[in-house]
C-alpha atoms as a PDB file:
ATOM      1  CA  UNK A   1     -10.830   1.140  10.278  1.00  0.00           C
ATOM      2  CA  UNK A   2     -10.386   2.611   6.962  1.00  0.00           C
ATOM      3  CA  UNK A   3      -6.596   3.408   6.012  1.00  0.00           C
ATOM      4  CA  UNK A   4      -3.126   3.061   7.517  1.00  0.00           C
ATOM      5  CA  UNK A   5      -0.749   5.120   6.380  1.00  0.00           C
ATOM      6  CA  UNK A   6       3.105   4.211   7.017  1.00  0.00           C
ATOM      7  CA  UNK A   7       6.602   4.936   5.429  1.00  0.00           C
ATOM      8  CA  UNK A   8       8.770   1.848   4.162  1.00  0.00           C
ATOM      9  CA  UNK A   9      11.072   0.057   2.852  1.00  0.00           C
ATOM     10  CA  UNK A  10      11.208  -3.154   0.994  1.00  0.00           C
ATOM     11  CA  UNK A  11      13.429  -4.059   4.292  1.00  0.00           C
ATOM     12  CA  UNK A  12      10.794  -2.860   6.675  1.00  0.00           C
ATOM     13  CA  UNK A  13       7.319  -4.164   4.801  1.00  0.00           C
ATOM     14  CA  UNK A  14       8.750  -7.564   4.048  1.00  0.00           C
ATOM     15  CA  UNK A  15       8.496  -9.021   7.918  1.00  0.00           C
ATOM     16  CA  UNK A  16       4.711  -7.199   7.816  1.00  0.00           C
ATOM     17  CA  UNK A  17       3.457  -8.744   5.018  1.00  0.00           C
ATOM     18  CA  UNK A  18       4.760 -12.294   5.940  1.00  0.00           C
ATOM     19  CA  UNK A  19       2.896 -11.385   9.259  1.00  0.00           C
ATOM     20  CA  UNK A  20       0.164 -10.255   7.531  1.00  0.00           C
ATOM     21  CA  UNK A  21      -0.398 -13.526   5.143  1.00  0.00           C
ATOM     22  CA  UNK A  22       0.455 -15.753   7.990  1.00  0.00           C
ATOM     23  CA  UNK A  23      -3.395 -15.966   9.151  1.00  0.00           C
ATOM     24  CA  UNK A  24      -4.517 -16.674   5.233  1.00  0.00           C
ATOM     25  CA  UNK A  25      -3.532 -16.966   1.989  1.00  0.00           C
ATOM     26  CA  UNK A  26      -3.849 -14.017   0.153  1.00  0.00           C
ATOM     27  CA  UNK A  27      -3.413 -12.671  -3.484  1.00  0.00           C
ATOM     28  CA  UNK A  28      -2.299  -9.366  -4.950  1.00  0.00           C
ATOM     29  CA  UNK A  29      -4.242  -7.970  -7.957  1.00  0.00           C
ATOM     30  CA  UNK A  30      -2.679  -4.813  -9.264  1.00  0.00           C
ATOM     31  CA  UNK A  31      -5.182  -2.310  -9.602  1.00  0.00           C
ATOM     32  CA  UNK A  32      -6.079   0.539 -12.567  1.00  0.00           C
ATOM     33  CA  UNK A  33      -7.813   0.477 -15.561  1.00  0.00           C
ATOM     34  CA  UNK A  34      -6.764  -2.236 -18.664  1.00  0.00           C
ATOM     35  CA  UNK A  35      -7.396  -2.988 -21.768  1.00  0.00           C
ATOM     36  CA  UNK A  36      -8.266  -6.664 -21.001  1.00  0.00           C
ATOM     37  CA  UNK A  37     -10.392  -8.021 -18.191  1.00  0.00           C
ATOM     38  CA  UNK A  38      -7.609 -10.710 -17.715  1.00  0.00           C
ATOM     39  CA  UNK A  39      -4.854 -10.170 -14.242  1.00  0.00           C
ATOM     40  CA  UNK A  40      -2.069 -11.090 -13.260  1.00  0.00           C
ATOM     41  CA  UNK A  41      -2.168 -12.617  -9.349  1.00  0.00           C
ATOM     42  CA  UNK A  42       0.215 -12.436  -7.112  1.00  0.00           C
ATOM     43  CA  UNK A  43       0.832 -14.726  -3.990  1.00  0.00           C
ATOM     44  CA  UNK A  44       2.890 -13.432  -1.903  1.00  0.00           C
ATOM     45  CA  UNK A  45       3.738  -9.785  -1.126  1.00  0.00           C
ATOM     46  CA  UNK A  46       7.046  -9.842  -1.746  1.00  0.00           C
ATOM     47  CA  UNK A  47       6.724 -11.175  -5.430  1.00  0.00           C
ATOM     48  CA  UNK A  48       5.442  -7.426  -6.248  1.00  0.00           C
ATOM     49  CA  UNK A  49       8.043  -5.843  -8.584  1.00  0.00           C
ATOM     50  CA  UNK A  50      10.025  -3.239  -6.823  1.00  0.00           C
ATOM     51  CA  UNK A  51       8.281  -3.682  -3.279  1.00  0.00           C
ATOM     52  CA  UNK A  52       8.959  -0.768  -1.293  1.00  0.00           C
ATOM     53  CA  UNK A  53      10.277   1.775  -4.363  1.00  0.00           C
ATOM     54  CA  UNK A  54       7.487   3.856  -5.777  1.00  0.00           C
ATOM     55  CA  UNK A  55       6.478   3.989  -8.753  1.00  0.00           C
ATOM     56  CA  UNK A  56       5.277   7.627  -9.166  1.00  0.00           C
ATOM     57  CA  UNK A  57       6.854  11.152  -7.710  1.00  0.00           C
ATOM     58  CA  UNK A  58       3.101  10.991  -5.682  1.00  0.00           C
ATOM     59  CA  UNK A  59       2.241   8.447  -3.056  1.00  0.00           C
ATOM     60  CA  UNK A  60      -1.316   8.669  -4.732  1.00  0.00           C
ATOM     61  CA  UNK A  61      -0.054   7.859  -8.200  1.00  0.00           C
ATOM     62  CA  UNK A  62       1.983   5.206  -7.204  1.00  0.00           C
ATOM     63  CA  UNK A  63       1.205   1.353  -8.120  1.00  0.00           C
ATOM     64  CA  UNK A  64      -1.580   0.344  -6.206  1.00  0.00           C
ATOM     65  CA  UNK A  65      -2.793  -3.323  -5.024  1.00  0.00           C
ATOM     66  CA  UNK A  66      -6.186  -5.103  -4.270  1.00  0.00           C
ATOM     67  CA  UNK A  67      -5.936  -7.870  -1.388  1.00  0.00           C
ATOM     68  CA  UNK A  68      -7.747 -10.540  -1.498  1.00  0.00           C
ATOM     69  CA  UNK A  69      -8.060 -14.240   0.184  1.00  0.00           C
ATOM     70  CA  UNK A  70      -6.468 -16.641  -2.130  1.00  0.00           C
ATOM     71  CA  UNK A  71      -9.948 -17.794  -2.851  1.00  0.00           C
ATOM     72  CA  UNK A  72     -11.897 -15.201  -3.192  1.00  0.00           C
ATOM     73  CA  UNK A  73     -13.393 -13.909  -7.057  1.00  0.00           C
ATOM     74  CA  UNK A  74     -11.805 -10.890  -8.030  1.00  0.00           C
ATOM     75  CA  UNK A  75     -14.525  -9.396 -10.299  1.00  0.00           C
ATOM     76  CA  UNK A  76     -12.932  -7.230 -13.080  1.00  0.00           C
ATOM     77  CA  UNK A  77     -15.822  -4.094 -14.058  1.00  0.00           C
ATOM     78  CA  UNK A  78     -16.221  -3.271 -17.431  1.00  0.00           C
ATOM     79  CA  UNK A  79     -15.777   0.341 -18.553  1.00  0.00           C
ATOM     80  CA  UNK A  80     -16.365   2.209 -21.420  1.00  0.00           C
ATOM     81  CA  UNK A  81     -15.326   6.046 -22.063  1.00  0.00           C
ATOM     82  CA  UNK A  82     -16.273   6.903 -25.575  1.00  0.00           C
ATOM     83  CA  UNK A  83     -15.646   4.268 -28.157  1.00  0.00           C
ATOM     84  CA  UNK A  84     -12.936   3.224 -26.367  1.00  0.00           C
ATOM     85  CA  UNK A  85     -13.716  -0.086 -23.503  1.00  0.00           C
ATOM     86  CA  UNK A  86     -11.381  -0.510 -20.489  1.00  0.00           C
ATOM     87  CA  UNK A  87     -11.664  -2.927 -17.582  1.00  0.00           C
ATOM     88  CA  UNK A  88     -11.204  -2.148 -13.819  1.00  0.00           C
ATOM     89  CA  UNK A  89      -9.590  -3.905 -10.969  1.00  0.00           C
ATOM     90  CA  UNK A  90     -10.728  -1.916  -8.210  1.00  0.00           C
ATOM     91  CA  UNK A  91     -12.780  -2.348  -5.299  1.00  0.00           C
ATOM     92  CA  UNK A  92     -16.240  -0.949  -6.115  1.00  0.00           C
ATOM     93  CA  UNK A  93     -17.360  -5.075  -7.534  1.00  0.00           C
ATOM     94  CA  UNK A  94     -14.822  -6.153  -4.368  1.00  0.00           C
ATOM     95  CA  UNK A  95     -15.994  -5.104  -1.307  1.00  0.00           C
ATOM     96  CA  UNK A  96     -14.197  -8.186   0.317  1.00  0.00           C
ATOM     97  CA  UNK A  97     -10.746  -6.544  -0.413  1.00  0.00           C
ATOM     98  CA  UNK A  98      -8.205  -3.970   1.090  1.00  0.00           C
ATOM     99  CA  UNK A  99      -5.906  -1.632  -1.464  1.00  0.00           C
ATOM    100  CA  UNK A 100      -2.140  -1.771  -0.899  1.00  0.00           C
ATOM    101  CA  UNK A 101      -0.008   1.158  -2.497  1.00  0.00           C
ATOM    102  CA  UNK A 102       3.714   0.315  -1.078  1.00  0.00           C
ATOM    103  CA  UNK A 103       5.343   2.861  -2.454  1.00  0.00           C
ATOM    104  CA  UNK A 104       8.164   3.901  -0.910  1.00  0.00           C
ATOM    105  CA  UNK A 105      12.164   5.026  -1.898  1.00  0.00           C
ATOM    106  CA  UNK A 106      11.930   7.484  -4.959  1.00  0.00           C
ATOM    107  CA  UNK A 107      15.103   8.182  -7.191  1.00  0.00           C
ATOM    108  CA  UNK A 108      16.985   7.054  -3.922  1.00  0.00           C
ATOM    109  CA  UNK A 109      16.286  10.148  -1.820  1.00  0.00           C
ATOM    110  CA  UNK A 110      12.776  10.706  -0.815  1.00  0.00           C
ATOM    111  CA  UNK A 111      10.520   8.149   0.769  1.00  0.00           C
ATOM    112  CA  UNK A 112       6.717   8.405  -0.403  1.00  0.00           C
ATOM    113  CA  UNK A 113       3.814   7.323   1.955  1.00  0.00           C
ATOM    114  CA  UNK A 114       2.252   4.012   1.383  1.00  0.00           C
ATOM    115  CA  UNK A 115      -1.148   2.671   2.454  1.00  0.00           C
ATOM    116  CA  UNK A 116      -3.192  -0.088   3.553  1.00  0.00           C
ATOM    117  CA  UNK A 117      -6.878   1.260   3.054  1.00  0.00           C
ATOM    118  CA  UNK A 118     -10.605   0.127   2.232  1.00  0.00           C
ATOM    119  CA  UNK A 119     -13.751   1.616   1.077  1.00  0.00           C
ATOM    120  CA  UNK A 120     -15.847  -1.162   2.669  1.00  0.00           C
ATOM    121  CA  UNK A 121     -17.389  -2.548   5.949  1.00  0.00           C
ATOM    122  CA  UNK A 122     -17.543  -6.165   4.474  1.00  0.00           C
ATOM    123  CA  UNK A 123     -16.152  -8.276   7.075  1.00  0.00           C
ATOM    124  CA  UNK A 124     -13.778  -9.569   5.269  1.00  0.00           C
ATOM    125  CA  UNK A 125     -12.030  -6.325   4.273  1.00  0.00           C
ATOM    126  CA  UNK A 126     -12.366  -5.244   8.080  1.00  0.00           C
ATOM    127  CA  UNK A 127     -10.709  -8.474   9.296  1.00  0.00           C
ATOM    128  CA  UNK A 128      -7.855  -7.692   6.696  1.00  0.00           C
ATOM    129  CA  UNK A 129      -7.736  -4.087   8.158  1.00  0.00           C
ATOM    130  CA  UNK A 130      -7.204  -5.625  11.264  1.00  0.00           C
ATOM    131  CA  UNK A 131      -4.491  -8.020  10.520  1.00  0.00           C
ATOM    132  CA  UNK A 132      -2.248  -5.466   9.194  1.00  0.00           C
ATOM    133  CA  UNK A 133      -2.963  -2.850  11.961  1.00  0.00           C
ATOM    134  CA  UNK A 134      -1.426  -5.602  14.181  1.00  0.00           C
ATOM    135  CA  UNK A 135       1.642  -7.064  11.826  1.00  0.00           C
ATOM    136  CA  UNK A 136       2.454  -3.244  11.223  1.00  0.00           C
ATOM    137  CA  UNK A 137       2.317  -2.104  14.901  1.00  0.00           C
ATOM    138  CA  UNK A 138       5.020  -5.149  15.779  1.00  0.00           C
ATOM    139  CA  UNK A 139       8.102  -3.332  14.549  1.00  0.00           C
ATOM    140  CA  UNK A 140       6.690   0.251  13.434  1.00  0.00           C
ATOM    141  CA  UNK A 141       6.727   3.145  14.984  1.00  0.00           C
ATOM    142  CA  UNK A 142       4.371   5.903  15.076  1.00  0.00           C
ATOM    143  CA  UNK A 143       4.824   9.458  14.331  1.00  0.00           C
ATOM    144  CA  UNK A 144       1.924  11.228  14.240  1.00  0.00           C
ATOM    145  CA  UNK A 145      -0.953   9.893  11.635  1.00  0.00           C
ATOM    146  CA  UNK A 146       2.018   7.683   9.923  1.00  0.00           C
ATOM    147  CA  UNK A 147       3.637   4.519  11.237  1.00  0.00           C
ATOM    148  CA  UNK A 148       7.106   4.453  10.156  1.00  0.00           C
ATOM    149  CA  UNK A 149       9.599   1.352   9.847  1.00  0.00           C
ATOM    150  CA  UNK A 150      12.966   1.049  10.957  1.00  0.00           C
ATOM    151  CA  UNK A 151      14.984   1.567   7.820  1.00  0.00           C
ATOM    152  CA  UNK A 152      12.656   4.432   6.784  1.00  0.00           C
ATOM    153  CA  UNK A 153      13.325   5.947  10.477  1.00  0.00           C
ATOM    154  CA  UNK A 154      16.377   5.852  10.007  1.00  0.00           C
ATOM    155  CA  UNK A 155      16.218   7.761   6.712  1.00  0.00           C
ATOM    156  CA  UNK A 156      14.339  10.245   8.601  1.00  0.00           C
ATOM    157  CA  UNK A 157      16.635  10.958  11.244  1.00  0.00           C
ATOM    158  CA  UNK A 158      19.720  10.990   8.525  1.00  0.00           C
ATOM    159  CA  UNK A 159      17.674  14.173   7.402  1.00  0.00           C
ATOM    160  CA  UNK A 160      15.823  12.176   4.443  1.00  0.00           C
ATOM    161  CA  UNK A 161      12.850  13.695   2.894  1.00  0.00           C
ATOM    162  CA  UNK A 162       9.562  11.339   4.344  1.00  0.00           C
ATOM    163  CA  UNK A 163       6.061  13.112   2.523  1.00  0.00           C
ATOM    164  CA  UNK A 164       3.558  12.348   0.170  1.00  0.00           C
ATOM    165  CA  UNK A 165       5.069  13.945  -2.887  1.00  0.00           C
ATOM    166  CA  UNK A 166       8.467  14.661  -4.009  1.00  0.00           C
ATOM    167  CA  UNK A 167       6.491  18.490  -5.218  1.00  0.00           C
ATOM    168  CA  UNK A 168       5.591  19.104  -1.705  1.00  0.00           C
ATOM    169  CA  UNK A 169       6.747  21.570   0.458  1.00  0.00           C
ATOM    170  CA  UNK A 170       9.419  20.084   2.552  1.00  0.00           C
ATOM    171  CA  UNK A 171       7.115  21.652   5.599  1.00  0.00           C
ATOM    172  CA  UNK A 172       4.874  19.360   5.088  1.00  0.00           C
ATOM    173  CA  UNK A 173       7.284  16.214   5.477  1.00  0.00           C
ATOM    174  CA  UNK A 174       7.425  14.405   8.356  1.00  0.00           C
ATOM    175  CA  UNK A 175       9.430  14.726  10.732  1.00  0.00           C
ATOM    176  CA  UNK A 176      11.589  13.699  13.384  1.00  0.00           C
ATOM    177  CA  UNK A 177      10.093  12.841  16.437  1.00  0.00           C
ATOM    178  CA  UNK A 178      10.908  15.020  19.663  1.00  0.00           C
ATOM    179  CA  UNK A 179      11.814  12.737  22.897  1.00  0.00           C
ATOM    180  CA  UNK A 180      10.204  14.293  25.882  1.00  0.00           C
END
């Protein structure tokens, strides 16, 4: 398993991620590229600033998060681009980790995808794959390749914008489901 994709709310991630932390202790380690190798970690998913609002008019731009077990070394990877040296928290020196970009409400009238994804097979990262797959699937729905919650459905059915960028066409938002 290499990504789950969902729609959320702050009200609708909060149960998951208690769920989700339940089996371990984890830490949050906000990803990108910094001018010092020091981070910030978080403990608990719902300390993250602005849980469930994005942070970007893209679901790919918004703030982004490496998971880790409370124990585990996150390694910071030095980069340089011209004279200038940055430092990355990401997951090619972390193979042990999953990346969690909330995301979420934008300017109070579009919800933006979030995502619970890995480039690795490390059985760790797997294992954390797993866990959310089954804390998200508890009160989520699915609509097609997304699993929704139920404040975000209910945006959706109100006739809410659900997509992956507030530039998109609107016929590429998601949409309500069809009973059969």
């Amino acid at each position: 398993m290499k990504r789950i994709l969902f729609y959320a709310l702050k009200e609708d991630l909060l149960p998951v991620l208690r769920e989700f932390e339940s089996a371990n202790s984890l830490k949050y380690v906000r990803t990108g590229l910094f001018q010092t190798d020091n981070y910030r970690t978080i403990e608990h998913g719902e300390q993250i600033v602005d849980l469930g609002r994005a942070t970007a008019d893209s679901a790919n731009l918004s703030e982004s998060f490496l998971v880790c077990r409370r124990d585990a070394l996150v390694r910071v990877r030095p980069v340089t681009g011209g004279a200038v040296q940055r430092f990355a928290v990401d997951q090619l020196w972390n193979p042990d980790t999953v990346i969690l970009t909330p995301a979420g409400l934008w300017n109070n009238e579009v919800i933006l995808n979030g995502r619970l994804g890995t480039i690795s097979d490390h059985p760790s990262a797997q294992l954390l794959m797993r866990r959310f797959n089954g804390a998200i699937r508890k009160s989520f729905t699915k609509v097609n390749a997304f699993w929704v919650g139920p404040k975000a459905l209910d945006y959706l059915k109100d006739g809410k914008r659900l997509t992956v960028a507030v530039q998109s066409s609107r016929e590429f938002d998601l949409r309500v489901p069809h009973s059969t």
